[in-house]
PDB file of N, CA and C in Angstrom:
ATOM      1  N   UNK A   1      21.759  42.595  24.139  1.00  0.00           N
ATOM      2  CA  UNK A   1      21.225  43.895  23.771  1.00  0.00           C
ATOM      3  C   UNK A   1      20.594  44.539  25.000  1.00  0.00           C
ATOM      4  N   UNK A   2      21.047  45.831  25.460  1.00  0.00           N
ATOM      5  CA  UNK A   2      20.698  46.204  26.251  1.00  0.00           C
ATOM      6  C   UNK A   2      20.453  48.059  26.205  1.00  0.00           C
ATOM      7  N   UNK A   3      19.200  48.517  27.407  1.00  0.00           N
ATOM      8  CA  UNK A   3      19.115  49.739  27.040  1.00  0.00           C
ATOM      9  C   UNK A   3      18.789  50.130  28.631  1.00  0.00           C
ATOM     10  N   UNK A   4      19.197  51.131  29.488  1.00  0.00           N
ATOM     11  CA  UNK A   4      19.519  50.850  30.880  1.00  0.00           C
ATOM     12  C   UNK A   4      19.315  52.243  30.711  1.00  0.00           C
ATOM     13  N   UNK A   5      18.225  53.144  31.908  1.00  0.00           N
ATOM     14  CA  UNK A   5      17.672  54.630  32.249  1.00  0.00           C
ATOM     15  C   UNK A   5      18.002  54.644  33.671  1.00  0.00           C
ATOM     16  N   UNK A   6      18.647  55.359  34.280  1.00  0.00           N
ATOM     17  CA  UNK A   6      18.428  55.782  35.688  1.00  0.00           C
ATOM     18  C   UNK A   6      17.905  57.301  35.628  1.00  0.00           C
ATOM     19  N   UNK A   7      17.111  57.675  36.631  1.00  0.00           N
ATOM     20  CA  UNK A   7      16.893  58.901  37.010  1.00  0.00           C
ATOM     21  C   UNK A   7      17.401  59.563  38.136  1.00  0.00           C
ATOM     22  N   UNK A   8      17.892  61.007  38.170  1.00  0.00           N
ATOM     23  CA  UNK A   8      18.048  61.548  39.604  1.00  0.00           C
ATOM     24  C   UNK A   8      16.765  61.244  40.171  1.00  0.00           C
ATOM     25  N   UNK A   9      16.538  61.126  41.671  1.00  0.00           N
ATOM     26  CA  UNK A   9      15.574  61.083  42.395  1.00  0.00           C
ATOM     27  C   UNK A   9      14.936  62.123  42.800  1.00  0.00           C
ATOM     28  N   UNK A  10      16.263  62.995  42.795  1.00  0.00           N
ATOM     29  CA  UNK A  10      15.929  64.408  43.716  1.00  0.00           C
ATOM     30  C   UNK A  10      14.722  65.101  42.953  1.00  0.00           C
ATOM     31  N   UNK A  11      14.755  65.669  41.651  1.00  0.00           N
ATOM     32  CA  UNK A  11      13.831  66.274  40.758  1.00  0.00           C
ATOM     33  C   UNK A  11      13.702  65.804  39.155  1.00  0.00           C
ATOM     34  N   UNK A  12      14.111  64.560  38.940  1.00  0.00           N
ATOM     35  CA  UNK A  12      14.000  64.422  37.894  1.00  0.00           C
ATOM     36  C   UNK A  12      14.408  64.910  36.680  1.00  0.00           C
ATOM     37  N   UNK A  13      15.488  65.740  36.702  1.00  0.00           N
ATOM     38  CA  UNK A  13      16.331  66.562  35.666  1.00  0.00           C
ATOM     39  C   UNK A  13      16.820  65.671  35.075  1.00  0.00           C
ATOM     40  N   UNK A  14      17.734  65.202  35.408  1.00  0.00           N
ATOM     41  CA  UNK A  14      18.891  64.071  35.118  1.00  0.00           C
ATOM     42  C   UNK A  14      18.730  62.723  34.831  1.00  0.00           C
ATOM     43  N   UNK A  15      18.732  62.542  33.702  1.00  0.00           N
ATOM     44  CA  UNK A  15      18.586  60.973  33.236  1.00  0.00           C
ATOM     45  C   UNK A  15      20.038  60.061  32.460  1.00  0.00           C
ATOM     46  N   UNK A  16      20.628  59.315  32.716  1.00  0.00           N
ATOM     47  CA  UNK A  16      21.641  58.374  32.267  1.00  0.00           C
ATOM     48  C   UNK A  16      20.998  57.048  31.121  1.00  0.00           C
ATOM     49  N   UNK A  17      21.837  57.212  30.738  1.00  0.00           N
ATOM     50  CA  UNK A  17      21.119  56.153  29.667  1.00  0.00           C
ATOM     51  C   UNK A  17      22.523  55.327  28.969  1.00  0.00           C
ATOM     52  N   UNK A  18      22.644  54.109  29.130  1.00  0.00           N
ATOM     53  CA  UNK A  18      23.545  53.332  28.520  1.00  0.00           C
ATOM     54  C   UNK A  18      22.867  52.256  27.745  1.00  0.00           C
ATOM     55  N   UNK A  19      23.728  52.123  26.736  1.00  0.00           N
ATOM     56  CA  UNK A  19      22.984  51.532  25.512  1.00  0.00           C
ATOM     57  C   UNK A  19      24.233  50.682  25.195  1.00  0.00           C
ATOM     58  N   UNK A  20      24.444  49.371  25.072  1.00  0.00           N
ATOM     59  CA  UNK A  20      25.265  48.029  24.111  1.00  0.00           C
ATOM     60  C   UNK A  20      24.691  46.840  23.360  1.00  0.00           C
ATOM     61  N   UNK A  21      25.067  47.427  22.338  1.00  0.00           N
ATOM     62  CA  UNK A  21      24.556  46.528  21.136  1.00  0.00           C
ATOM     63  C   UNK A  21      22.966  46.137  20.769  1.00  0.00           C
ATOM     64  N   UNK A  22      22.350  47.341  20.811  1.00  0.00           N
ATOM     65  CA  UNK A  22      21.182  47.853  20.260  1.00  0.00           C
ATOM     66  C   UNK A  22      21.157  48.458  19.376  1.00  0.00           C
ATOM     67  N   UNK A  23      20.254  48.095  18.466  1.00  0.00           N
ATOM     68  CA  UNK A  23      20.221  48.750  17.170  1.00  0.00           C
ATOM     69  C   UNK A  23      18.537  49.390  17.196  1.00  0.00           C
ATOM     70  N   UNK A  24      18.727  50.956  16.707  1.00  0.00           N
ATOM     71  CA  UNK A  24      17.593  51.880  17.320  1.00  0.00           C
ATOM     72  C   UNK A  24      17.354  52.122  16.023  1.00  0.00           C
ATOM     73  N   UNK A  25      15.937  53.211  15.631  1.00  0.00           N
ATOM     74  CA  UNK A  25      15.884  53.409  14.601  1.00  0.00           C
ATOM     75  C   UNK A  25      16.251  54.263  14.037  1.00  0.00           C
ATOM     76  N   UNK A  26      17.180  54.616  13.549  1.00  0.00           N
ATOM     77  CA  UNK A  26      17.700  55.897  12.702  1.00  0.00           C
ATOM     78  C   UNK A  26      16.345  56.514  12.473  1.00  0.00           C
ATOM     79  N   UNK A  27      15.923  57.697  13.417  1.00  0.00           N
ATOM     80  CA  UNK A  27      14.567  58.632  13.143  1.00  0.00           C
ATOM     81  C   UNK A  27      15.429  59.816  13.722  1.00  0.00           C
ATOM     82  N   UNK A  28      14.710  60.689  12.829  1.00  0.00           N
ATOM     83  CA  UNK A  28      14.718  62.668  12.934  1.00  0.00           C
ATOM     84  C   UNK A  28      14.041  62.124  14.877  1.00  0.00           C
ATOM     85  N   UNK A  29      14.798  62.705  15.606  1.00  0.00           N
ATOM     86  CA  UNK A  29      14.413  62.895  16.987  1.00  0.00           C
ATOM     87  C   UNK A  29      14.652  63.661  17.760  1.00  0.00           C
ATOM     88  N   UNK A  30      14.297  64.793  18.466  1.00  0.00           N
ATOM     89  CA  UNK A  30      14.639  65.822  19.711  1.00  0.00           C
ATOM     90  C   UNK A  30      14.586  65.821  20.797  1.00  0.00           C
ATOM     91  N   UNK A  31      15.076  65.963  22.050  1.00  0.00           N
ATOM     92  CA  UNK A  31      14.933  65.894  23.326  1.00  0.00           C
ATOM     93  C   UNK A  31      14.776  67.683  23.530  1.00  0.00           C
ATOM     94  N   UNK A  32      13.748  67.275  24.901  1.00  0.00           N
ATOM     95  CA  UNK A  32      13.521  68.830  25.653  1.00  0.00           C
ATOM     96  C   UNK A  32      14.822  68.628  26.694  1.00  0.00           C
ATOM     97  N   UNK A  33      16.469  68.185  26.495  1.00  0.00           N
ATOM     98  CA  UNK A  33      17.240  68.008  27.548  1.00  0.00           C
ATOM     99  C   UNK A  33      18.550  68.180  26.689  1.00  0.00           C
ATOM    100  N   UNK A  34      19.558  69.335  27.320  1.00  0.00           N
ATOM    101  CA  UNK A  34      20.680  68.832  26.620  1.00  0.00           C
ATOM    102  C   UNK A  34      21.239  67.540  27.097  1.00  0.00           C
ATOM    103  N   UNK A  35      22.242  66.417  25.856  1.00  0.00           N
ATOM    104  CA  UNK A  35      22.351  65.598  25.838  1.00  0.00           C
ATOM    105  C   UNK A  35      23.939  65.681  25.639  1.00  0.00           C
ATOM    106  N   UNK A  36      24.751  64.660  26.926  1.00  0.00           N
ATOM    107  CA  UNK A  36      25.890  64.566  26.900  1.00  0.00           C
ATOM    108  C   UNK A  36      26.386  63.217  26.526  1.00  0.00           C
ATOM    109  N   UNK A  37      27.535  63.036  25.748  1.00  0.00           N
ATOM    110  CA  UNK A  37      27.484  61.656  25.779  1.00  0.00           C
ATOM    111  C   UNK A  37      28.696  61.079  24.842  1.00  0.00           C
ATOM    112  N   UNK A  38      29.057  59.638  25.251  1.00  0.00           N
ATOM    113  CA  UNK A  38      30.357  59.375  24.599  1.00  0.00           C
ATOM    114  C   UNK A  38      30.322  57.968  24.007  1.00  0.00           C
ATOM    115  N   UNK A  39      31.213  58.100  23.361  1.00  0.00           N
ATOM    116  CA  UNK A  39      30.663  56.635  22.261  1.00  0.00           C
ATOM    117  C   UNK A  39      31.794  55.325  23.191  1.00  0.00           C
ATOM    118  N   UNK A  40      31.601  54.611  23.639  1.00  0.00           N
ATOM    119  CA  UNK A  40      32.518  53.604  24.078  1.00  0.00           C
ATOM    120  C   UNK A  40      32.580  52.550  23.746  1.00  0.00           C
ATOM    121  N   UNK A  41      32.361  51.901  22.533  1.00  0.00           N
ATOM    122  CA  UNK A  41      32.775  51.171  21.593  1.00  0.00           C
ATOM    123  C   UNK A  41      32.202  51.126  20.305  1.00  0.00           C
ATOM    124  N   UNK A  42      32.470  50.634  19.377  1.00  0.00           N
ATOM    125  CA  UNK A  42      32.233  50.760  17.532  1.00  0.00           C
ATOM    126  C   UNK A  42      32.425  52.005  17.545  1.00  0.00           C
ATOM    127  N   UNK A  43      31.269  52.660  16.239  1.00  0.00           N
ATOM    128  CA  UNK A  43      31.025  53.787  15.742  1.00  0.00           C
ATOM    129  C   UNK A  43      29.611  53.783  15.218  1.00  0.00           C
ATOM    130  N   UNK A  44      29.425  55.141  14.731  1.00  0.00           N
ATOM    131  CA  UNK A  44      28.011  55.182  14.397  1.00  0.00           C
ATOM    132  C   UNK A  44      28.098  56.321  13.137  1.00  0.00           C
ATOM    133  N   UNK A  45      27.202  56.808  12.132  1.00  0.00           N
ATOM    134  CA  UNK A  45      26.750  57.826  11.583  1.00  0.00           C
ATOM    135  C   UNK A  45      25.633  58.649  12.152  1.00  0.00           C
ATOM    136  N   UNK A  46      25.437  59.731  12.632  1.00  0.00           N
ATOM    137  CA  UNK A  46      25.287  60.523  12.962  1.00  0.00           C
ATOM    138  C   UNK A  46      24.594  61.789  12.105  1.00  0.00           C
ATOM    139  N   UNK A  47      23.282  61.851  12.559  1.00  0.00           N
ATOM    140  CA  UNK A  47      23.390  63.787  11.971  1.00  0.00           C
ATOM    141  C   UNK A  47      22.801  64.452  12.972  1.00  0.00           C
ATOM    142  N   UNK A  48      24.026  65.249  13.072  1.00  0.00           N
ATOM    143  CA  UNK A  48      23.905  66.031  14.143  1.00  0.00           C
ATOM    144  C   UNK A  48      24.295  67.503  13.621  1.00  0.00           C
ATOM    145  N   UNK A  49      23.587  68.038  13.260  1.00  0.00           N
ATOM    146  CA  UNK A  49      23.485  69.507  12.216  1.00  0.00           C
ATOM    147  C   UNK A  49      24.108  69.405  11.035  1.00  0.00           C
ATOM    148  N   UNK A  50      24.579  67.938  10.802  1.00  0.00           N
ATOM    149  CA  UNK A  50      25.506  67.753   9.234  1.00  0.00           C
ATOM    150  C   UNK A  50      25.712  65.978   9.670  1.00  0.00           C
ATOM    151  N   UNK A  51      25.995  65.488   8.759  1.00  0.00           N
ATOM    152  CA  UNK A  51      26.246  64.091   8.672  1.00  0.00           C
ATOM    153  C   UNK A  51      27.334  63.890   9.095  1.00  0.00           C
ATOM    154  N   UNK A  52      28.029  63.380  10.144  1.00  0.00           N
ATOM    155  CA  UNK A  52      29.205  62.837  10.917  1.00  0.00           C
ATOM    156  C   UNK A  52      29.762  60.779  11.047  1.00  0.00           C
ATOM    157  N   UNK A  53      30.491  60.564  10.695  1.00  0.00           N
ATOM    158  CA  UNK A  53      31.098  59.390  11.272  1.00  0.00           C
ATOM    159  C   UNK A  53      31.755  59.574  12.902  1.00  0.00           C
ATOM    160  N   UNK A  54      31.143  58.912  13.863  1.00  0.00           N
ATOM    161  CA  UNK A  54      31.041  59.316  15.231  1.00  0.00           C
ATOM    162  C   UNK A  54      31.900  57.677  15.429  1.00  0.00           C
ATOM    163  N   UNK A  55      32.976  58.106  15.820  1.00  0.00           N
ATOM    164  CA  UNK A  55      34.209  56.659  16.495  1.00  0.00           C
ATOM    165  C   UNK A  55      33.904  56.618  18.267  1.00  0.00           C
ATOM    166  N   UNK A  56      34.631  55.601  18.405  1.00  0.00           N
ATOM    167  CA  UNK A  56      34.633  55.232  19.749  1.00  0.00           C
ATOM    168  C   UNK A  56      35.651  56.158  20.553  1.00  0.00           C
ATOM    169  N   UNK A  57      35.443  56.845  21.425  1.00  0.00           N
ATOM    170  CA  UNK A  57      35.911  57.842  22.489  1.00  0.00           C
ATOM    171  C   UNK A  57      35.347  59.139  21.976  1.00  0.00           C
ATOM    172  N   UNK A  58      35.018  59.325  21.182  1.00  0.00           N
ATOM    173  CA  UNK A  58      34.007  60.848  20.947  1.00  0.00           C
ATOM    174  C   UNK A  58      32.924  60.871  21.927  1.00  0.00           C
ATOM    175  N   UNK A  59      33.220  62.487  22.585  1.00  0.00           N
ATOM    176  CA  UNK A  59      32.466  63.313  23.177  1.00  0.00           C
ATOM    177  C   UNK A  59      31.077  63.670  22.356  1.00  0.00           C
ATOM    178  N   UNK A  60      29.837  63.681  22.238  1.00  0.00           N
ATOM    179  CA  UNK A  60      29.094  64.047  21.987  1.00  0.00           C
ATOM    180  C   UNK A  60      28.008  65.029  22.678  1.00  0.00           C
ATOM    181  N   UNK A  61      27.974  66.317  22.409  1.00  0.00           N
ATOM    182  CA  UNK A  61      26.868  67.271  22.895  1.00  0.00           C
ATOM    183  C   UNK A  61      26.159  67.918  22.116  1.00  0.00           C
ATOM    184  N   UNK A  62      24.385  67.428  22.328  1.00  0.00           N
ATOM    185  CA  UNK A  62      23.856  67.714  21.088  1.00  0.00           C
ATOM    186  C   UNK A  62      22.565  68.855  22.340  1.00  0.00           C
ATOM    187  N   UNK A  63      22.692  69.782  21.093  1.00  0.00           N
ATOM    188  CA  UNK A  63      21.639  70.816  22.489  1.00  0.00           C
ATOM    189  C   UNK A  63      20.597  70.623  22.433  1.00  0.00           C
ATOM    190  N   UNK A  64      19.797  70.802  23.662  1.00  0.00           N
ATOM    191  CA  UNK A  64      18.354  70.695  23.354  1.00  0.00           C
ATOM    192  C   UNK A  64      17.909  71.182  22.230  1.00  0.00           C
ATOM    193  N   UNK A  65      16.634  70.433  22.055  1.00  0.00           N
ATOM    194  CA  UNK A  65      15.495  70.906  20.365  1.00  0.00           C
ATOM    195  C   UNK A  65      16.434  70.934  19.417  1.00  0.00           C
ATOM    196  N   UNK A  66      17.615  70.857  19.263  1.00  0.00           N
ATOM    197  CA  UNK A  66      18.329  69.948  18.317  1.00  0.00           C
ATOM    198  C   UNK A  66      17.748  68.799  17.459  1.00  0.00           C
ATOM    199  N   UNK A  67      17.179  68.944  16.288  1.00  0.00           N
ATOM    200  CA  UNK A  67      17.033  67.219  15.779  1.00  0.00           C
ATOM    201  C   UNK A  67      17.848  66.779  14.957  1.00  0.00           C
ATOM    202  N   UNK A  68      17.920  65.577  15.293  1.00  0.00           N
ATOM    203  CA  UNK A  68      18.978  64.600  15.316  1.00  0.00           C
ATOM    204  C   UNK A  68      18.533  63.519  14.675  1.00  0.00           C
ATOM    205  N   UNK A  69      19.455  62.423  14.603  1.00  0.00           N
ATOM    206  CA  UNK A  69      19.546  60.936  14.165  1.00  0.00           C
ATOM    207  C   UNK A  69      20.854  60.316  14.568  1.00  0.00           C
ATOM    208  N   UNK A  70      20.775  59.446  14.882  1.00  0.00           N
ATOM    209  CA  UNK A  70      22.477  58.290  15.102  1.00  0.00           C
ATOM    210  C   UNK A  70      21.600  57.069  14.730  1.00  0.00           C
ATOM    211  N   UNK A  71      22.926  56.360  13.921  1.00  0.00           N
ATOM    212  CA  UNK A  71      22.433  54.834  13.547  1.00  0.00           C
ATOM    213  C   UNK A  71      23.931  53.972  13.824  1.00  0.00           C
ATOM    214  N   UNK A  72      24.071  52.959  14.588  1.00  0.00           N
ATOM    215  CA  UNK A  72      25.067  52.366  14.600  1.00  0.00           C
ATOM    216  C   UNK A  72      26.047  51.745  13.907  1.00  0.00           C
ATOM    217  N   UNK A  73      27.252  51.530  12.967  1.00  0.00           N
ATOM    218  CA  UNK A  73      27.454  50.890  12.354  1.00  0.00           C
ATOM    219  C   UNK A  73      27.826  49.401  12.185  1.00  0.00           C
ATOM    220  N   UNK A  74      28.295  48.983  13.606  1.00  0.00           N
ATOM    221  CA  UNK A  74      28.643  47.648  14.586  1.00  0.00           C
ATOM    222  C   UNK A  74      28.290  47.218  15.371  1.00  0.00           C
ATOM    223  N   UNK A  75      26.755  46.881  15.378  1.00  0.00           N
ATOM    224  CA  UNK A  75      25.833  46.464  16.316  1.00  0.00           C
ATOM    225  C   UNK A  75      26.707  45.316  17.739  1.00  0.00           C
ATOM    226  N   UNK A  76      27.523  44.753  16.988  1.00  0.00           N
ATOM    227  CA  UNK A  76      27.987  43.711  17.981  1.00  0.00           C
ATOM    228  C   UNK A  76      29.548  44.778  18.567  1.00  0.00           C
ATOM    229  N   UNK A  77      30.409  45.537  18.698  1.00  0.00           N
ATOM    230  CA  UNK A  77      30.816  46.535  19.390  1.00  0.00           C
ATOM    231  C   UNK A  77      30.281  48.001  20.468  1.00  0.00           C
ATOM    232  N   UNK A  78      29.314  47.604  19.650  1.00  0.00           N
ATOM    233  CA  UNK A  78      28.377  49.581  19.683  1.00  0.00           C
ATOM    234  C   UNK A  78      28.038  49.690  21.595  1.00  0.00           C
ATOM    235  N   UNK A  79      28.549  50.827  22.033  1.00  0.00           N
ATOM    236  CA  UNK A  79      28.020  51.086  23.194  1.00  0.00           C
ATOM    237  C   UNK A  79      28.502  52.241  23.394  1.00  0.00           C
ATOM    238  N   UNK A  80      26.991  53.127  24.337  1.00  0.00           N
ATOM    239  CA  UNK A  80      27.294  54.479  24.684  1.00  0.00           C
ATOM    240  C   UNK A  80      26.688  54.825  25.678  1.00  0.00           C
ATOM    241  N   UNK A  81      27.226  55.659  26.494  1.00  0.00           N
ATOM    242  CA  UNK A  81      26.575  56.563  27.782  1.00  0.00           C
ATOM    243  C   UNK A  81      26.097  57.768  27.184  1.00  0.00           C
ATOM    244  N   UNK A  82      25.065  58.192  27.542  1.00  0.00           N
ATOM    245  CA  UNK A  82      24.264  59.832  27.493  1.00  0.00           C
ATOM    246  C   UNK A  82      23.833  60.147  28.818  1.00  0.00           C
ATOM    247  N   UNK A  83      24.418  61.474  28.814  1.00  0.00           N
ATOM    248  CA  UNK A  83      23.850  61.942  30.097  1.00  0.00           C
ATOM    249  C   UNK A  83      22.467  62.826  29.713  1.00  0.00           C
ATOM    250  N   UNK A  84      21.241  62.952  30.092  1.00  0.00           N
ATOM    251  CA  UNK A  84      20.295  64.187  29.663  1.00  0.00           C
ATOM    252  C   UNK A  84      20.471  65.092  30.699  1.00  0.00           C
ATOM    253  N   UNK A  85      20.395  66.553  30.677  1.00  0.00           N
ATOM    254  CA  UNK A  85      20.191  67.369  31.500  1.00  0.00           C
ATOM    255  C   UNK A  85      18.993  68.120  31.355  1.00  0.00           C
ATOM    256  N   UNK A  86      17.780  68.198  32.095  1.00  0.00           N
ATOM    257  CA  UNK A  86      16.843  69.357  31.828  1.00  0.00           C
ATOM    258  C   UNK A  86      16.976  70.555  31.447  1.00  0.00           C
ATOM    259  N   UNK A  87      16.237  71.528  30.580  1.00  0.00           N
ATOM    260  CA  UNK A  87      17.182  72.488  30.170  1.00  0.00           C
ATOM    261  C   UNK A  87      16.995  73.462  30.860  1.00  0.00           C
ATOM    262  N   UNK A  88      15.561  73.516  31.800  1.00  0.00           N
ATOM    263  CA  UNK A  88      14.672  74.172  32.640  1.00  0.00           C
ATOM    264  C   UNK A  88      15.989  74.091  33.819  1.00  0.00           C
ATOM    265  N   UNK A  89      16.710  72.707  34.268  1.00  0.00           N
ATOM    266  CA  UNK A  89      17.501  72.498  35.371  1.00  0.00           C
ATOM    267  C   UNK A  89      18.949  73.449  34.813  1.00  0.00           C
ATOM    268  N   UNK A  90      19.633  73.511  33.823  1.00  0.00           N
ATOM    269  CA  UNK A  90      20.735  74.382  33.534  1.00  0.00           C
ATOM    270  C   UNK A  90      20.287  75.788  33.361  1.00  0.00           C
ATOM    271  N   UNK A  91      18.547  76.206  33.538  1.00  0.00           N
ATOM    272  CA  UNK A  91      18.460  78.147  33.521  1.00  0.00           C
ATOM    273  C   UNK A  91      18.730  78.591  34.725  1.00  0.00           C
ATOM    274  N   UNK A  92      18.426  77.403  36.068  1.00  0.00           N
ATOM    275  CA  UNK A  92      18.035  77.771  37.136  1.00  0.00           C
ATOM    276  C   UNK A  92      19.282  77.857  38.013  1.00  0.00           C
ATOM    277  N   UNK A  93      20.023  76.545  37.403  1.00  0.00           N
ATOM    278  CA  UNK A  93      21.782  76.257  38.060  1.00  0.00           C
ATOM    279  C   UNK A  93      22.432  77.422  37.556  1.00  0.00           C
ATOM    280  N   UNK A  94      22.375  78.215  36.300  1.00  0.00           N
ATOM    281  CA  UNK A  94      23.124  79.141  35.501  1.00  0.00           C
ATOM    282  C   UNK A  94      23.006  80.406  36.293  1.00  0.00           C
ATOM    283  N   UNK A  95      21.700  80.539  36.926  1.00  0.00           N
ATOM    284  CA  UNK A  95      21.499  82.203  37.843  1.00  0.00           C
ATOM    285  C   UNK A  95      21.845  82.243  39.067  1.00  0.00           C
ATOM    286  N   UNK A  96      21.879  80.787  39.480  1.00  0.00           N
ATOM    287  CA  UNK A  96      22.252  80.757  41.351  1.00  0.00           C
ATOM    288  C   UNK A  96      23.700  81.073  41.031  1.00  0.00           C
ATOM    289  N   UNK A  97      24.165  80.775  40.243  1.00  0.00           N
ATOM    290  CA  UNK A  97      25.701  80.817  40.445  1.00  0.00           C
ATOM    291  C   UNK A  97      26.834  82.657  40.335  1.00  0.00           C
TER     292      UNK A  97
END
């Protein structure tokens, strides 16, 4: 069971998060970050503005202040990458460009 955070260094926007075969608590939860992320093995249930069955190779993007829940269904398959992005870091990238 494992739950693994890296941070960008540069400013702290960017956080990675890989998760296998952890079982979390299905809680109402929000991030101040949009959240990218893909399921790479089992599946899970999901509410993510409606109740979803979430399989393995689904894309997941849940927007900031979004609340949410995921609960795994195959603790011994289950693994996923999330990327967070600050949302403060996508106003600032969105105007330079």
């Amino acid at each position: 069971m494992t739950i693994n955070y890296s941070r960008s260094l540069v400013n702290q926007s960017l956080i990675i998060k890989r998760c296998a075969h952890e079982l979390q608590t299905a809680r109402y939860q929000y991030h101040d970050f949009l959240s990218i992320g893909i399921v790479e093995g089992g599946s899970c249930i999901a509410n993510i503005d409606k109740v979803r069955h979430i399989k393995k190779n689904t894309l997941v993007i849940i927007p900031s202040q979004l609340v949410h829940w995921c609960q795994p269904i195959d603790i011994v398959n289950w693994r996923y990458t999330m990327l967070y992005i600050a949302s403060m870091h996508l106003k600032i990238s969105l105007i330079h460009q």
